[in-house]
C-alpha atoms as a PDB file:
ATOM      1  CA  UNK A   1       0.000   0.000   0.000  1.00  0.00           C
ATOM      2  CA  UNK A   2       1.573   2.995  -0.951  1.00  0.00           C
ATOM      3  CA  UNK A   3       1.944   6.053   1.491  1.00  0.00           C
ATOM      4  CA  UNK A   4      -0.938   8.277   0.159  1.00  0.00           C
ATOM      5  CA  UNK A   5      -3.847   5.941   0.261  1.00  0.00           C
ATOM      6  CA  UNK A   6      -2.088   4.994   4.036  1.00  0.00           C
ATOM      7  CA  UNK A   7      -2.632   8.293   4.789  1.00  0.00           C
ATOM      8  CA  UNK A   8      -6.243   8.160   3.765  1.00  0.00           C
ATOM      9  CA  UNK A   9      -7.443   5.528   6.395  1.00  0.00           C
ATOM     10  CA  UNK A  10      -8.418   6.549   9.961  1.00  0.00           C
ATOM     11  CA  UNK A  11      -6.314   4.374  11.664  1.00  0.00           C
ATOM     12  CA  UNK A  12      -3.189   6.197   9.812  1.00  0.00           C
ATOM     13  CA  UNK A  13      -3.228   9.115  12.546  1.00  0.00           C
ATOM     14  CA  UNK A  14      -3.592   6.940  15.349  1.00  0.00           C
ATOM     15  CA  UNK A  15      -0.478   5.113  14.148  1.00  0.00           C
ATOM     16  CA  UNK A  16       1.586   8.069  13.943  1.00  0.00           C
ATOM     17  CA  UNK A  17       0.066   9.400  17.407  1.00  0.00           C
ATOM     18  CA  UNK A  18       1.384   6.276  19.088  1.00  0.00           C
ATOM     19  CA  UNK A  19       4.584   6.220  17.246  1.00  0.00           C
ATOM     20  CA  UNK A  20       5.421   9.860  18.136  1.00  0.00           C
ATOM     21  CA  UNK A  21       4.745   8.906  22.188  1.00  0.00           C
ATOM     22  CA  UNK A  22       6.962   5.835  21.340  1.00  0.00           C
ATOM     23  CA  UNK A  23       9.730   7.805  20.633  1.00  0.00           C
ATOM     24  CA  UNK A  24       8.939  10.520  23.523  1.00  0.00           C
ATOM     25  CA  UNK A  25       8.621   7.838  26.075  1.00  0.00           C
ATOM     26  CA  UNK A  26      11.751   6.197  25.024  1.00  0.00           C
ATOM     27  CA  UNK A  27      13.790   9.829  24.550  1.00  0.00           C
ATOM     28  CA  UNK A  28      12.636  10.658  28.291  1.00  0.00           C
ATOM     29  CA  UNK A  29      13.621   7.185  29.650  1.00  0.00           C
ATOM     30  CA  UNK A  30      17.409   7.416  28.103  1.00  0.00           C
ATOM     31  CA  UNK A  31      17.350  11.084  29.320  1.00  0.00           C
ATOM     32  CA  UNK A  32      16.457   9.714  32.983  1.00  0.00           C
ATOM     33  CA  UNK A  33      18.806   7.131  33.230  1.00  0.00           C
ATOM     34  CA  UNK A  34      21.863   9.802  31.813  1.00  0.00           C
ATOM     35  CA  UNK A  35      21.750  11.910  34.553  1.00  0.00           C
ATOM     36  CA  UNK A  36      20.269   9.147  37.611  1.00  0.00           C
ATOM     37  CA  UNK A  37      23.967   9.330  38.659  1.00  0.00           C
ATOM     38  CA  UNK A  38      24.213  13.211  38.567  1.00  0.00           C
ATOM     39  CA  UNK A  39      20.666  14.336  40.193  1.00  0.00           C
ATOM     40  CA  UNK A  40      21.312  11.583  42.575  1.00  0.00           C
ATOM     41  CA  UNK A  41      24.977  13.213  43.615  1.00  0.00           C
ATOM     42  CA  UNK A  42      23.355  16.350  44.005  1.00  0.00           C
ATOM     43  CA  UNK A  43      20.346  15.177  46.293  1.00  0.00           C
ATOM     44  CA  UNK A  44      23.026  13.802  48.034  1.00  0.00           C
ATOM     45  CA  UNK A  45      24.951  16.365  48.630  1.00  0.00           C
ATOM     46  CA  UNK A  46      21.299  19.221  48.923  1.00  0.00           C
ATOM     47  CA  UNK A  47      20.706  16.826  52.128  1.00  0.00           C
ATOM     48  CA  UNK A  48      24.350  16.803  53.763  1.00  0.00           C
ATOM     49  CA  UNK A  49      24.438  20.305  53.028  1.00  0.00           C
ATOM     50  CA  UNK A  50      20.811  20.570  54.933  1.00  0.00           C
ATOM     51  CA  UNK A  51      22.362  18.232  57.694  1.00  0.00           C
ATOM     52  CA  UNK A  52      25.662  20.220  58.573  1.00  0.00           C
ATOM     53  CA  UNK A  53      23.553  23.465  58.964  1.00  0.00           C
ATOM     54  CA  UNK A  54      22.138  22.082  62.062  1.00  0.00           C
ATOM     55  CA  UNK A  55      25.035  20.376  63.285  1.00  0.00           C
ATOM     56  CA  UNK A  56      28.083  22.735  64.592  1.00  0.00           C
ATOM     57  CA  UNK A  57      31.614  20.991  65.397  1.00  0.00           C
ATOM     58  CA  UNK A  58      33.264  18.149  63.651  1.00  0.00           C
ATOM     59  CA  UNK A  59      32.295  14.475  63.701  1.00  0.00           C
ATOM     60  CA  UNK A  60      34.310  11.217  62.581  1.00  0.00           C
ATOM     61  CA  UNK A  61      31.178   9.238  60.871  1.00  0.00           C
ATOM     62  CA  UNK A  62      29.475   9.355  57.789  1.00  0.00           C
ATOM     63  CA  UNK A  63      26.150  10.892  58.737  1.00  0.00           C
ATOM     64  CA  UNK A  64      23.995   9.693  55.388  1.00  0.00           C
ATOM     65  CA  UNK A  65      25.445   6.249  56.190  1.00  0.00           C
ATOM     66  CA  UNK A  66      24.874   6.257  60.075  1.00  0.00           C
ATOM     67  CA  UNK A  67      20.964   6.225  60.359  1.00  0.00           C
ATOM     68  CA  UNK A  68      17.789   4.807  62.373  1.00  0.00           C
ATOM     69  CA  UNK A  69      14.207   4.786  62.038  1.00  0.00           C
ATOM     70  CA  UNK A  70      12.048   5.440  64.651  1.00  0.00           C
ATOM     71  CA  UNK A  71       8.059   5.960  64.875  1.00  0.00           C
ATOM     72  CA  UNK A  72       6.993   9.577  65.499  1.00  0.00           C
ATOM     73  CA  UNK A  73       3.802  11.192  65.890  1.00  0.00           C
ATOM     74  CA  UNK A  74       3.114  11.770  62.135  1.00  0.00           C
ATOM     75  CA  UNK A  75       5.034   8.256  60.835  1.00  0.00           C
ATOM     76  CA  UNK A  76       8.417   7.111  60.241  1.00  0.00           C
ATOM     77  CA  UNK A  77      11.350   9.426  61.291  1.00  0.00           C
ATOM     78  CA  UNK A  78      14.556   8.580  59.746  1.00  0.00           C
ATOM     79  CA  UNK A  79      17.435   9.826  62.103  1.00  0.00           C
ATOM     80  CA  UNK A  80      21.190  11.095  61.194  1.00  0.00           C
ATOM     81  CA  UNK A  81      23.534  10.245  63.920  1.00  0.00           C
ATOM     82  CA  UNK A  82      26.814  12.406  64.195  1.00  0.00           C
ATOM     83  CA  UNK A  83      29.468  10.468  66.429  1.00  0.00           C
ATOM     84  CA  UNK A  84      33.175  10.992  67.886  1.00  0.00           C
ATOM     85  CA  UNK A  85      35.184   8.187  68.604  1.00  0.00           C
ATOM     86  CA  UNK A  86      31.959   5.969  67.884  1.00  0.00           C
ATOM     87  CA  UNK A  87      30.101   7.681  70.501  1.00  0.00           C
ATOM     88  CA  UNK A  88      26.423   9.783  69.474  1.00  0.00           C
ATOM     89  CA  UNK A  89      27.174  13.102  70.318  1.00  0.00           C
ATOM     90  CA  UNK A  90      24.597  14.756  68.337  1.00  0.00           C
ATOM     91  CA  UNK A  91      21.339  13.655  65.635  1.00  0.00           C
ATOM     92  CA  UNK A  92      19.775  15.794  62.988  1.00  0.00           C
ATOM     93  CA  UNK A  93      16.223  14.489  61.997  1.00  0.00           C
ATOM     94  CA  UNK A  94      13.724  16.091  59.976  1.00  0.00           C
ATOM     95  CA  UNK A  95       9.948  17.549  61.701  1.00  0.00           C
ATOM     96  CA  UNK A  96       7.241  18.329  59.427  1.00  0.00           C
ATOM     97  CA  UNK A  97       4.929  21.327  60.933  1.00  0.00           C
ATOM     98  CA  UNK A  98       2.042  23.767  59.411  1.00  0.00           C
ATOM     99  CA  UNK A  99       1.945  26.878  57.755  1.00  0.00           C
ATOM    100  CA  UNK A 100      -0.196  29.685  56.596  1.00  0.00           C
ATOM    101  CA  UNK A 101       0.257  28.329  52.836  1.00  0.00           C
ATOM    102  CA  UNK A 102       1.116  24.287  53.546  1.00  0.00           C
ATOM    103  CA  UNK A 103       3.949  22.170  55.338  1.00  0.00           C
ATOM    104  CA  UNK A 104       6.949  23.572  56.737  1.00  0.00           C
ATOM    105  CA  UNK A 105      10.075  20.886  56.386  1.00  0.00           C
ATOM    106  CA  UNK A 106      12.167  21.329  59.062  1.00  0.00           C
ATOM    107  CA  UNK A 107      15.498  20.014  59.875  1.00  0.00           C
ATOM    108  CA  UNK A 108      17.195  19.970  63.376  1.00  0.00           C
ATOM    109  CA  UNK A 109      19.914  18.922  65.372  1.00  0.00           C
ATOM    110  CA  UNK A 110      19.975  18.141  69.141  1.00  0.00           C
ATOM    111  CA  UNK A 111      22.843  17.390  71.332  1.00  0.00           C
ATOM    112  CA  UNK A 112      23.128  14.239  73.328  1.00  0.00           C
ATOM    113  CA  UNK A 113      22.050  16.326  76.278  1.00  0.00           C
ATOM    114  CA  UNK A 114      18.715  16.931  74.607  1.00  0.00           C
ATOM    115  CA  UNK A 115      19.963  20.847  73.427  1.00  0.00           C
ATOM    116  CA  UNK A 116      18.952  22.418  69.816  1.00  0.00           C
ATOM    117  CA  UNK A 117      22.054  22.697  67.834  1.00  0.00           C
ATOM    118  CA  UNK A 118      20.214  24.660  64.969  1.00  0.00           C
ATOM    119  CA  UNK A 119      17.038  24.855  63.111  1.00  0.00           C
ATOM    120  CA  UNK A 120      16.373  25.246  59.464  1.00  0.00           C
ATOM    121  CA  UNK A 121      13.427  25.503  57.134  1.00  0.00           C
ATOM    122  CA  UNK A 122      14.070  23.880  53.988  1.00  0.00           C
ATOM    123  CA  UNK A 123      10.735  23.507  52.408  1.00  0.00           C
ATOM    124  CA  UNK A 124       7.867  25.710  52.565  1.00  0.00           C
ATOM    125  CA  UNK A 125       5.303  27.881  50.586  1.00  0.00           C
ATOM    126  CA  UNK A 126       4.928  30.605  52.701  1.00  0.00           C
ATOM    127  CA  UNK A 127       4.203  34.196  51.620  1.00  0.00           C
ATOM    128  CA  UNK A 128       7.207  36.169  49.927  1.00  0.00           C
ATOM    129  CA  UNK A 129       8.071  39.649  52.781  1.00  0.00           C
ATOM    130  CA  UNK A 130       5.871  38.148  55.488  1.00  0.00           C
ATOM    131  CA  UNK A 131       6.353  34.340  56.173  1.00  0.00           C
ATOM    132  CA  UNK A 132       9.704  33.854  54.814  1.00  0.00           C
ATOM    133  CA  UNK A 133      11.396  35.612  57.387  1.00  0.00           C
ATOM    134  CA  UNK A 134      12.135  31.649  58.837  1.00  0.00           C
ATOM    135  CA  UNK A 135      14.890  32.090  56.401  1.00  0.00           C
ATOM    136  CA  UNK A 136      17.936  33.034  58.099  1.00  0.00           C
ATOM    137  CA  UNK A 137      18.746  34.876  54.877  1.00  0.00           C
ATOM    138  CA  UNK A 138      16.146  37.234  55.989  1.00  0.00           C
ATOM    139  CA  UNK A 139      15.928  37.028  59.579  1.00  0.00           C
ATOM    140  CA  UNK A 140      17.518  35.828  62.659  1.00  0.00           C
ATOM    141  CA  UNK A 141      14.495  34.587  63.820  1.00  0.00           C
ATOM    142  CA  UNK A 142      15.204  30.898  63.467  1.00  0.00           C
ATOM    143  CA  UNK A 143      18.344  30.973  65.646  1.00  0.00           C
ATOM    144  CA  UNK A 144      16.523  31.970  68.677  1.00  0.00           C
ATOM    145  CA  UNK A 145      16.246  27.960  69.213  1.00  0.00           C
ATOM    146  CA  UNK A 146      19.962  27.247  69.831  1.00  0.00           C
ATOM    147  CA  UNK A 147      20.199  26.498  72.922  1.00  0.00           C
ATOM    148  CA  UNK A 148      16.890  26.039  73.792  1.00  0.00           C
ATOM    149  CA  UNK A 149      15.379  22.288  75.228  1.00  0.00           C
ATOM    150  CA  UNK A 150      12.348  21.246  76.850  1.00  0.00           C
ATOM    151  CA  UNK A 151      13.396  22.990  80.359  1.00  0.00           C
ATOM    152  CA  UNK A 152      14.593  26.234  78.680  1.00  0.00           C
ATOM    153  CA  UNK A 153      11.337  27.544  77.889  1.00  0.00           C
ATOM    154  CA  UNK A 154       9.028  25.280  80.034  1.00  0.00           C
ATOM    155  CA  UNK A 155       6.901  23.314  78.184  1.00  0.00           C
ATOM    156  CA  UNK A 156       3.836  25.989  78.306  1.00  0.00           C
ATOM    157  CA  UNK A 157       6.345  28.740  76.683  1.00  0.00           C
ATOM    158  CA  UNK A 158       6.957  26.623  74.453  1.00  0.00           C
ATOM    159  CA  UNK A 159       4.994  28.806  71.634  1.00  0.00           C
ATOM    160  CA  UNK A 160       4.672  32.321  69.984  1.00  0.00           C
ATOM    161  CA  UNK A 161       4.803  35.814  72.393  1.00  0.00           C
ATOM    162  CA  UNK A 162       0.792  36.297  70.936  1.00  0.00           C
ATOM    163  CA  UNK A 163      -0.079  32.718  72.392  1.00  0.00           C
ATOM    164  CA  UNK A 164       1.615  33.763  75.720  1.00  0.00           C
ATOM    165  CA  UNK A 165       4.630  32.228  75.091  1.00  0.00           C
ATOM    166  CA  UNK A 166       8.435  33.317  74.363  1.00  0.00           C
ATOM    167  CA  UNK A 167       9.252  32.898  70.481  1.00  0.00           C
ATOM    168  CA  UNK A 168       8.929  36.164  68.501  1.00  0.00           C
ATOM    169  CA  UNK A 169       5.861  36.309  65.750  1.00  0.00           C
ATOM    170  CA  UNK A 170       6.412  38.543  62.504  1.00  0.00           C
ATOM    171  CA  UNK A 171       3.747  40.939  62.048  1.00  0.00           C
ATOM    172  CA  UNK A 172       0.466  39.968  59.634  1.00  0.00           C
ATOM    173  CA  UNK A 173       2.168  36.299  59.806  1.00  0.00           C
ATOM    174  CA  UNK A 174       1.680  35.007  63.144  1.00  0.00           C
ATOM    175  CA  UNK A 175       0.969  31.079  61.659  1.00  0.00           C
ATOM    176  CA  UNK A 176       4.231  30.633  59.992  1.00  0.00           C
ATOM    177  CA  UNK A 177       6.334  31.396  63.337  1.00  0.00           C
ATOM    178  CA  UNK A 178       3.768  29.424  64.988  1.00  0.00           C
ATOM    179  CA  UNK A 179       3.906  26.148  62.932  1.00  0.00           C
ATOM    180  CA  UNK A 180       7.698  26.264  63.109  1.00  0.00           C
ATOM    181  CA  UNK A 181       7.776  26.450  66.993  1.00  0.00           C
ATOM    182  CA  UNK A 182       5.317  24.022  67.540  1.00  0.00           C
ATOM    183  CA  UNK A 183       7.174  21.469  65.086  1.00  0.00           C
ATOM    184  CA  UNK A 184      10.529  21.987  66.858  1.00  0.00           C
ATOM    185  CA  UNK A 185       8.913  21.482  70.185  1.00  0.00           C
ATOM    186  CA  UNK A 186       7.122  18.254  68.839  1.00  0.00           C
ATOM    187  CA  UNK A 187      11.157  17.486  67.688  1.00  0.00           C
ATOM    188  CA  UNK A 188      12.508  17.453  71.071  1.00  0.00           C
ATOM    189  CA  UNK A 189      10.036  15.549  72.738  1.00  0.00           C
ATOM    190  CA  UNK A 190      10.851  13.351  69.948  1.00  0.00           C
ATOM    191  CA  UNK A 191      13.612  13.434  71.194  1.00  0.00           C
ATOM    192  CA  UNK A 192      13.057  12.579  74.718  1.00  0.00           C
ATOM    193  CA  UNK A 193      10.366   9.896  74.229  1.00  0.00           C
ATOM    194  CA  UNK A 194      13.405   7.896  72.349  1.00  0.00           C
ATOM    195  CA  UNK A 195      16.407   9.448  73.689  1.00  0.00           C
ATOM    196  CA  UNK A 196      18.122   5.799  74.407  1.00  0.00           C
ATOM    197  CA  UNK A 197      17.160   4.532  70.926  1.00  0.00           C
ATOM    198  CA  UNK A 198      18.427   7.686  69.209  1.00  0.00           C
ATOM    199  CA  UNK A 199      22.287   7.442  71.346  1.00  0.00           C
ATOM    200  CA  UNK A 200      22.635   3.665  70.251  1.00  0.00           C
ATOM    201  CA  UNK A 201      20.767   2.296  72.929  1.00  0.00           C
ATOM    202  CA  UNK A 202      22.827   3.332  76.164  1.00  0.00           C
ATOM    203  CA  UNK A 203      21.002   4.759  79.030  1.00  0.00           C
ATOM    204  CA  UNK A 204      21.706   8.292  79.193  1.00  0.00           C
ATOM    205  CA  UNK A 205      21.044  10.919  81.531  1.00  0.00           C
ATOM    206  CA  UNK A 206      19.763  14.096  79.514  1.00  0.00           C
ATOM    207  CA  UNK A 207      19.097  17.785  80.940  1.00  0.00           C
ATOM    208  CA  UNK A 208      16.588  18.124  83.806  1.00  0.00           C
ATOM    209  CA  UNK A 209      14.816  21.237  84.598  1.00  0.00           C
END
């Protein structure tokens, strides 16, 4: 059959249709496993990146490699352990909490005494001027958790200076700061529910009020 009376019969375009998606599909699949190895690398090194933010001081261990799993309050929580001489000295674990415009992904790291190293926000959607002020590109707002643990506020200051507790709020965006406080609070009693878990299951004596 010769290609101008192919061309006249319906089927023709569906043919053609199904070729061209052939040929997309199989372009995009090459494409994805080129660069598996590259977007992988850089994932890689996004989260490390994310991890050492949190985590002051040097450590001898490979955090990505030195990990456990524990149940939180909202599922699975995959822990980063940072150790000297083989001993936990410190864990970075992510906390999800809620925003004016959806979830706020944050990542911190607490000393084996039960102390925030750092805090960071490294997903959100909050409003550009207003909410973003989590970012400590814009604000030092986020650092006012170093330091801090479940004795240091108490546990009822744990929240925003408008909800009668010590954390700052940013003017016309009170739920941002709010999420974010609650989320890291939620992290430390994390913490404390599974302290002997998270320091490689020794008994250990953490900060009391």
């Amino acid at each position: 059959m010769k290609l101008e009376e192919l061309r006249g019969k319906l089927s023709y375009q569906g043919i053609l249709l199904g070729g061209v998606a052939l040929l997309t599909s199989g372009a995009l699949a090459i494409a994805a496993h080129l660069t598996a190895a590259d977007i992988k690398a850089a994932e890689t090194a996004d989260l490390k990146q994310s991890l050492t933010q949190v985590l002051p001081g040097e450590y001898d261990n490979d955090l990505l490699k030195d990990t456990v799993t524990l149940p939180g309050k909202d599922g699975d929580v995959l822990v980063y352990r940072a150790r000297r001489q083989g001993k936990v000295e410190a864990v970075v674990y992510r906390m999800i909490g809620h925003g004016y415009a959806g979830a706020l992904v944050c990542v911190m790291g607490v000393s084996r005494e039960g102390r925030i190293l750092g805090v960071r926000v490294i997903k959100h959607a909050e409003t550009p001027g207003l909410g973003d002020k989590i970012d400590p590109a814009k604000s030092n707002w986020i650092h006012s958790f170093e330091g801090k643990w479940l004795g240091d506020p108490v546990p009822d200051k744990w929240a925003v200076k408008k909800d009668g507790g010590v954390f700052d709020q940013f003017a016309g965006a009170t739920i941002t700061p709010r999420g974010v406080v609650k989320a890291v609070k939620e992290g430390l009693e994390f913490f404390d529910a599974n302290r002997t878990a998270l320091l490689d299951g020794a008994t250990v004596e953490g900060i009391k009020p």
